[in-house]
Structures are given as C-alpha cells and as structure tokens.
PDB file of N, CA and C in Angstrom:
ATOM      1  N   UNK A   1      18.189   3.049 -11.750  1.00  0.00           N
ATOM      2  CA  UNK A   1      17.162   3.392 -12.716  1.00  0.00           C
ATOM      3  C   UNK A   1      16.650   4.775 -12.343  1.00  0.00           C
ATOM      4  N   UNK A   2      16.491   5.434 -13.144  1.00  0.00           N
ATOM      5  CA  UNK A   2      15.721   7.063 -12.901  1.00  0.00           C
ATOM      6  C   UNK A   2      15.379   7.782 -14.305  1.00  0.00           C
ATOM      7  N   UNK A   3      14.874   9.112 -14.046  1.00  0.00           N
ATOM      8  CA  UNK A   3      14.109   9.542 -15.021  1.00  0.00           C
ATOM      9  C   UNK A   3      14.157  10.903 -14.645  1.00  0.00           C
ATOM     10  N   UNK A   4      13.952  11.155 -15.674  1.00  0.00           N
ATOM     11  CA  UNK A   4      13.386  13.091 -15.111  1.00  0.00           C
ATOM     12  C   UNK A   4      13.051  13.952 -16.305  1.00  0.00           C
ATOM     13  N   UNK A   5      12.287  15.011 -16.331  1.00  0.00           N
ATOM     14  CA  UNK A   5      11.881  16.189 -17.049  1.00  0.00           C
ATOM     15  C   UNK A   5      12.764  17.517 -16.462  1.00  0.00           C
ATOM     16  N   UNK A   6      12.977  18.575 -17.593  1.00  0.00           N
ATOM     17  CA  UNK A   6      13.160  19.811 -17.511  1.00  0.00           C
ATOM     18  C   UNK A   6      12.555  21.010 -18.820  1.00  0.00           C
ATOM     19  N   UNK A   7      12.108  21.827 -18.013  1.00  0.00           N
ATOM     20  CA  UNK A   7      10.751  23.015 -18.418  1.00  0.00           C
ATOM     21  C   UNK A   7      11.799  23.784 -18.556  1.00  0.00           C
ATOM     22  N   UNK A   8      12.015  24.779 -19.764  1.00  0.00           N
ATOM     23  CA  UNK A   8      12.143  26.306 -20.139  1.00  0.00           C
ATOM     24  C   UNK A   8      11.149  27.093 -19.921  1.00  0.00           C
ATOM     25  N   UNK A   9      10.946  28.214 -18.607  1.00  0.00           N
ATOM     26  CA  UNK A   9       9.933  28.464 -18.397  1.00  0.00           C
ATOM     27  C   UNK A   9      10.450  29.881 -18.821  1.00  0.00           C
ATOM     28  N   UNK A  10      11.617  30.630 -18.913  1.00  0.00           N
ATOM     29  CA  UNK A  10      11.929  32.035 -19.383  1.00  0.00           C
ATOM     30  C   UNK A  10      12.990  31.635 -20.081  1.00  0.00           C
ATOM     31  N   UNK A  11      13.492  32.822 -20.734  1.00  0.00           N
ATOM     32  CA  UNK A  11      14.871  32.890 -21.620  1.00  0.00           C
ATOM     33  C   UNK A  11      15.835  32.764 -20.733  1.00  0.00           C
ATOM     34  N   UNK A  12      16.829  31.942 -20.372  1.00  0.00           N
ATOM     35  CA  UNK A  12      17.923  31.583 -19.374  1.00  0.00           C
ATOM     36  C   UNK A  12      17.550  31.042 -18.521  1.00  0.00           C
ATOM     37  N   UNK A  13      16.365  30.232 -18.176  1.00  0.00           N
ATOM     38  CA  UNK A  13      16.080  30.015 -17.321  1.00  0.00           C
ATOM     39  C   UNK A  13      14.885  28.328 -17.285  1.00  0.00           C
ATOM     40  N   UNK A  14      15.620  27.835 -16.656  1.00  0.00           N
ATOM     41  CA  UNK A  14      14.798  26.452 -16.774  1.00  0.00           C
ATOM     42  C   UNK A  14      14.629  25.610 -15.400  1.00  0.00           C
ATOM     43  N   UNK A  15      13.453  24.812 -15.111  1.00  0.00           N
ATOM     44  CA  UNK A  15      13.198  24.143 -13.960  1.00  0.00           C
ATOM     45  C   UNK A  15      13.662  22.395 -14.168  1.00  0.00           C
ATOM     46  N   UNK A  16      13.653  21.939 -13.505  1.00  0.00           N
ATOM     47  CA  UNK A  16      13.665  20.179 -13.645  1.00  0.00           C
ATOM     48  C   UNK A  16      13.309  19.459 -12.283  1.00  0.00           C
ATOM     49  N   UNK A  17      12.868  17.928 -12.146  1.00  0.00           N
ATOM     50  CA  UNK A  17      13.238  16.990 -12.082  1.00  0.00           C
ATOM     51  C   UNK A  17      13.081  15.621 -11.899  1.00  0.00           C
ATOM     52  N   UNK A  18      13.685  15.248 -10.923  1.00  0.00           N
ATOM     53  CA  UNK A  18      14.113  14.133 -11.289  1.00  0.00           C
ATOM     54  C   UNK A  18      14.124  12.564 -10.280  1.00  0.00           C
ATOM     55  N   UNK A  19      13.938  11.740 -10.525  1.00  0.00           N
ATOM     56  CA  UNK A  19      13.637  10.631  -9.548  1.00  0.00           C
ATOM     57  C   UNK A  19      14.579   9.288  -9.833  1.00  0.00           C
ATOM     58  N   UNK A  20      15.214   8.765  -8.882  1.00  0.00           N
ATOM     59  CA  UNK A  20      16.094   7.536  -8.983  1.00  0.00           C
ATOM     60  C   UNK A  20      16.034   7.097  -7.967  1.00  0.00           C
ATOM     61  N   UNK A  21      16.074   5.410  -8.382  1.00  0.00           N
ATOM     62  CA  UNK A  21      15.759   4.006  -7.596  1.00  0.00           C
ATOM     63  C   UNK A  21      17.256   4.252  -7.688  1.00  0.00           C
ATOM     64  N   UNK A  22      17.871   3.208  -5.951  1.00  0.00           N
ATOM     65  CA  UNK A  22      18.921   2.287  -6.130  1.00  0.00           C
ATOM     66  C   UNK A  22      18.613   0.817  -5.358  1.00  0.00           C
ATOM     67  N   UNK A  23      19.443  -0.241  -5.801  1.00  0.00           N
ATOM     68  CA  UNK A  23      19.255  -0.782  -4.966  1.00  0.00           C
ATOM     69  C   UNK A  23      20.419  -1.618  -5.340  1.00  0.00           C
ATOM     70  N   UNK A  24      21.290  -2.032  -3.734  1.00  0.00           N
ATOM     71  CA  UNK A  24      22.678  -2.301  -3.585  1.00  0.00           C
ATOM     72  C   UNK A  24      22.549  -3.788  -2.856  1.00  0.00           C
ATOM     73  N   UNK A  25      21.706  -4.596  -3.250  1.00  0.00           N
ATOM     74  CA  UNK A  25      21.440  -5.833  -3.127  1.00  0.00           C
ATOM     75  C   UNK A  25      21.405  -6.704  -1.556  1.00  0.00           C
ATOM     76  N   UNK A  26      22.073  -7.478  -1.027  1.00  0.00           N
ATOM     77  CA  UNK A  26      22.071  -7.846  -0.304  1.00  0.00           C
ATOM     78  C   UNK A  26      23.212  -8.230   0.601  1.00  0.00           C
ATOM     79  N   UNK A  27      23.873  -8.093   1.971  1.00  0.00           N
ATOM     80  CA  UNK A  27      24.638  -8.226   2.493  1.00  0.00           C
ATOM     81  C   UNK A  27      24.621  -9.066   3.366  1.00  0.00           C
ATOM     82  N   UNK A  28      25.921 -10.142   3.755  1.00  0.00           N
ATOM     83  CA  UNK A  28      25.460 -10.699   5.009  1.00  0.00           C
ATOM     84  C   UNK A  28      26.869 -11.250   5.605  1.00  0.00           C
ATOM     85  N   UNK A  29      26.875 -10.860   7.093  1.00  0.00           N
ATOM     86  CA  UNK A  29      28.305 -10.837   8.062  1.00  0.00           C
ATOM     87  C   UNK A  29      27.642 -11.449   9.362  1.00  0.00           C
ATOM     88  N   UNK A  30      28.888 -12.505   9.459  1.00  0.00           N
ATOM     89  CA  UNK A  30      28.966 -13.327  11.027  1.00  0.00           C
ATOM     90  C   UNK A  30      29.607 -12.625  12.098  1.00  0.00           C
ATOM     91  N   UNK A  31      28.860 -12.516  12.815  1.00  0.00           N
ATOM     92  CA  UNK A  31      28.986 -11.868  14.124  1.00  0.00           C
ATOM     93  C   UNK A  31      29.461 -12.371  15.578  1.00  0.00           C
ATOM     94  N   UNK A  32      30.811 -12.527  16.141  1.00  0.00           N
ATOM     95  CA  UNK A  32      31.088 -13.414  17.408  1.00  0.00           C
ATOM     96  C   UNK A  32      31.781 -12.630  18.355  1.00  0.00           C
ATOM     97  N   UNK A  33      31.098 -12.810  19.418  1.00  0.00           N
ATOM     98  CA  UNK A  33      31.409 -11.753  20.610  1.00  0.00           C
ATOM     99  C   UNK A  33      31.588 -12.767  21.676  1.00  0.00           C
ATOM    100  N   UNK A  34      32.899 -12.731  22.366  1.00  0.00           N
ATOM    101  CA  UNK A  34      33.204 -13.568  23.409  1.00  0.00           C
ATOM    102  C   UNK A  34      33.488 -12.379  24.428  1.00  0.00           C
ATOM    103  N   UNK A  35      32.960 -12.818  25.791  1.00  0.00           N
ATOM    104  CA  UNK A  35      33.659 -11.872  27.456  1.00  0.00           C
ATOM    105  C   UNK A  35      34.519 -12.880  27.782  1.00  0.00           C
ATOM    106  N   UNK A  36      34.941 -11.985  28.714  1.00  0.00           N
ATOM    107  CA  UNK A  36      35.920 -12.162  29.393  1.00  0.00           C
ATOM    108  C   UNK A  36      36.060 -13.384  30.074  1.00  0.00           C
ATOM    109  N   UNK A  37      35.145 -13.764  30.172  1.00  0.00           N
ATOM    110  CA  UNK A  37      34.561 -15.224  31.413  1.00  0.00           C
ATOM    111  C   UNK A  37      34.775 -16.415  29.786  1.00  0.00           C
ATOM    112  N   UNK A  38      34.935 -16.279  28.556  1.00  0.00           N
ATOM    113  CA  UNK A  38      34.933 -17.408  28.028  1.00  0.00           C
ATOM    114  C   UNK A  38      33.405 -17.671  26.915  1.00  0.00           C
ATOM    115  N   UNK A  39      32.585 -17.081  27.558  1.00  0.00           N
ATOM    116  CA  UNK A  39      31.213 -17.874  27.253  1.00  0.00           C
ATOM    117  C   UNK A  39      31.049 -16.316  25.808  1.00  0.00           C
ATOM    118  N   UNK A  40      30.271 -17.112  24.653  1.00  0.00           N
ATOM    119  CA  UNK A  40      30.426 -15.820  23.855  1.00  0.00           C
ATOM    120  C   UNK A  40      28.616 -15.937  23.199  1.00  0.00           C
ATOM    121  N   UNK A  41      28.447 -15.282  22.143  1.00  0.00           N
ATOM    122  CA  UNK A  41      26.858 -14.855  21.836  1.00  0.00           C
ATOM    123  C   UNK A  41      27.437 -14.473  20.197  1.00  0.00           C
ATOM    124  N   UNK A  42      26.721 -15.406  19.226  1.00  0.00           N
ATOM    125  CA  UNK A  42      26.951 -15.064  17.440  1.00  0.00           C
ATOM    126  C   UNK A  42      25.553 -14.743  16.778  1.00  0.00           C
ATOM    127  N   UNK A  43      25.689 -13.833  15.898  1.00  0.00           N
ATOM    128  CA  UNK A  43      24.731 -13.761  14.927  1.00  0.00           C
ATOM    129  C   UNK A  43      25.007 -13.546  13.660  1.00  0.00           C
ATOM    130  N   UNK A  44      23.937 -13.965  12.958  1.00  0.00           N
ATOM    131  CA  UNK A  44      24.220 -13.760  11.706  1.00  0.00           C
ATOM    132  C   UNK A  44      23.507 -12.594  10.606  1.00  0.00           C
ATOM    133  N   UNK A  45      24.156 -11.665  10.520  1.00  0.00           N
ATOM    134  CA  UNK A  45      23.506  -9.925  10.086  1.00  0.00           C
ATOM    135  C   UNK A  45      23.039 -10.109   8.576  1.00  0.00           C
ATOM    136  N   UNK A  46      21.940  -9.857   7.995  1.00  0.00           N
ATOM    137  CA  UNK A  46      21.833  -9.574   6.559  1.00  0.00           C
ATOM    138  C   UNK A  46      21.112  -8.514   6.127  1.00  0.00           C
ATOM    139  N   UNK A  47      21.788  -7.342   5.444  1.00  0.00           N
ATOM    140  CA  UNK A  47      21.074  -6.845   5.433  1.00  0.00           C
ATOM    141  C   UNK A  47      20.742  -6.448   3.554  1.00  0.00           C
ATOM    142  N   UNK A  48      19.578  -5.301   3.510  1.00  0.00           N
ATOM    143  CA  UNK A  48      19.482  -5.122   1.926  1.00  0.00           C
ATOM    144  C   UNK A  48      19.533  -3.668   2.062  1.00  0.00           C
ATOM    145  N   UNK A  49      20.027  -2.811   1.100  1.00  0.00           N
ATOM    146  CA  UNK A  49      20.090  -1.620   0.662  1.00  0.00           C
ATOM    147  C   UNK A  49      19.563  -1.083  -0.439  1.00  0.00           C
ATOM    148  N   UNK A  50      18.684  -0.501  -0.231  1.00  0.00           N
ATOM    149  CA  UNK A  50      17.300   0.609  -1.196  1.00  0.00           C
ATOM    150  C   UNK A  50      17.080   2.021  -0.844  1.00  0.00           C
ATOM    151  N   UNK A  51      17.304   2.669  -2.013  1.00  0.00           N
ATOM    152  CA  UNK A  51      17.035   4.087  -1.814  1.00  0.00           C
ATOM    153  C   UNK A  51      16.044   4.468  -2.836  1.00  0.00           C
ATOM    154  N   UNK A  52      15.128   5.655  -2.637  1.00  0.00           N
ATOM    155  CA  UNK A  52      14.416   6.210  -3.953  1.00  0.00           C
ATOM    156  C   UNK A  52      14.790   7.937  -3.977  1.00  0.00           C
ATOM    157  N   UNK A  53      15.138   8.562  -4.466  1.00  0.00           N
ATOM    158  CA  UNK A  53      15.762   9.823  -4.512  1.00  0.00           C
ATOM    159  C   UNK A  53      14.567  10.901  -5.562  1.00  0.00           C
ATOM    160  N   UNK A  54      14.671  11.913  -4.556  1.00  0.00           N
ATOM    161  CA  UNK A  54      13.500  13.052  -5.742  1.00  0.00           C
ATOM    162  C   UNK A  54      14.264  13.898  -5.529  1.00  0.00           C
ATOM    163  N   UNK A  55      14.690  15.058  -6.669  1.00  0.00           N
ATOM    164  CA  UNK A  55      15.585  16.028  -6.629  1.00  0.00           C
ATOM    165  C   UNK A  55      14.833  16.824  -7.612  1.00  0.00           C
ATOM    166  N   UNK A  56      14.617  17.934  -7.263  1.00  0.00           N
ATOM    167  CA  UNK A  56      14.519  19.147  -7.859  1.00  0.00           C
ATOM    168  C   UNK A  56      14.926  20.485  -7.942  1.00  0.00           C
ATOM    169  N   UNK A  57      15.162  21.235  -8.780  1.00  0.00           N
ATOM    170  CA  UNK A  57      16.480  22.396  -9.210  1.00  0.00           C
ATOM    171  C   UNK A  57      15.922  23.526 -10.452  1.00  0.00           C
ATOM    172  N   UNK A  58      16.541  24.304 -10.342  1.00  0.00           N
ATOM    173  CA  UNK A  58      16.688  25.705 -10.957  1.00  0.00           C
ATOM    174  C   UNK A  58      18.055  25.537 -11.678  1.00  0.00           C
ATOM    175  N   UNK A  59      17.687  25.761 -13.150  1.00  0.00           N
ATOM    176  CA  UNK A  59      19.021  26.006 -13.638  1.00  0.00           C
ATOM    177  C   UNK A  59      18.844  27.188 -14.255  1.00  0.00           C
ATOM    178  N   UNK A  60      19.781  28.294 -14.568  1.00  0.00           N
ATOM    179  CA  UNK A  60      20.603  29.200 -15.336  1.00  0.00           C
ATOM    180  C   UNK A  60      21.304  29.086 -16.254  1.00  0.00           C
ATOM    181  N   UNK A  61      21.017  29.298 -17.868  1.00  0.00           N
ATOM    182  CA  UNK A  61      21.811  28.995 -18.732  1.00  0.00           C
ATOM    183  C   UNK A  61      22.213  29.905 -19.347  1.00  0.00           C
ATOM    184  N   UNK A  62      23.806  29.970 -19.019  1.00  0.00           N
ATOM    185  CA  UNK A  62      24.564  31.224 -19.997  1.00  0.00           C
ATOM    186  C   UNK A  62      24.593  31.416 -21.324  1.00  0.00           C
ATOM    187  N   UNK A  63      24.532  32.335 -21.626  1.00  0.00           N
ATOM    188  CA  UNK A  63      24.449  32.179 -23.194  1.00  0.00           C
ATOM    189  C   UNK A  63      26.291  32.275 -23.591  1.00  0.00           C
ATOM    190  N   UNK A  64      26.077  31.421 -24.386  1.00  0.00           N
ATOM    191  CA  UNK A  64      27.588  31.174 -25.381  1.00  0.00           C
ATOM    192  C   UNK A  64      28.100  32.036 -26.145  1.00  0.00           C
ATOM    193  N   UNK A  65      27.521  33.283 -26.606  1.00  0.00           N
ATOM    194  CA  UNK A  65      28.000  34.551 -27.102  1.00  0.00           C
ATOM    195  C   UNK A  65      27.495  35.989 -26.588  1.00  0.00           C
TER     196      UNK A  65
END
C-alpha cells in the first residue's frame, strides 16, 4: 500500500513524494542442532516482515519537442 504527491515548482522541473507500507506476513522454520557427543538443542523460529518506506526526489522533465 502507498501513496504520494508531486509539485511543479518551475518549468522542467518538479519535486515528489512518496510513502509505502509492506508487509510479507509471517514465517516459521524448525531448527535442530546436534554435537558431536549425540545430545542436540531445537527451536522453533517465527518470524514477521514489515517495512514503511519514505522516498523523496527531484525530477527533470524533458521537453518532447
């Protein structure tokens, strides 16, 4: 999900921006670690993935003729 604005603030010339959510839900992995001796140690990992992103920029627009 995201959004954004961009301003013509001169002739060729414009500002913007812009903001985006992600989010890459939820993960989850079994974990088993045995030594050498036999005897071992497990877990169980879950994790969630979220980002929020702000980007802002200068653009230059050529003219077409």
């Amino acid at each position: 999900v995201g959004g954004g604005v961009e301003w013509k603030f001169r002739p060729g010339w414009s500002a913007k921006i812009e903001y985006l959510y992600m989010d890459i839900e939820s993960t989850s992995n079994n974990v088993f670690l045995t030594s050498p001796a036999g005897t071992g140690i497990g877990a169980n990992l879950t994790s969630r993935v979220t980002d929020n992103i702000i980007r802002g920029g200068f653009n230059y627009h050529f003219s077409a003729y």
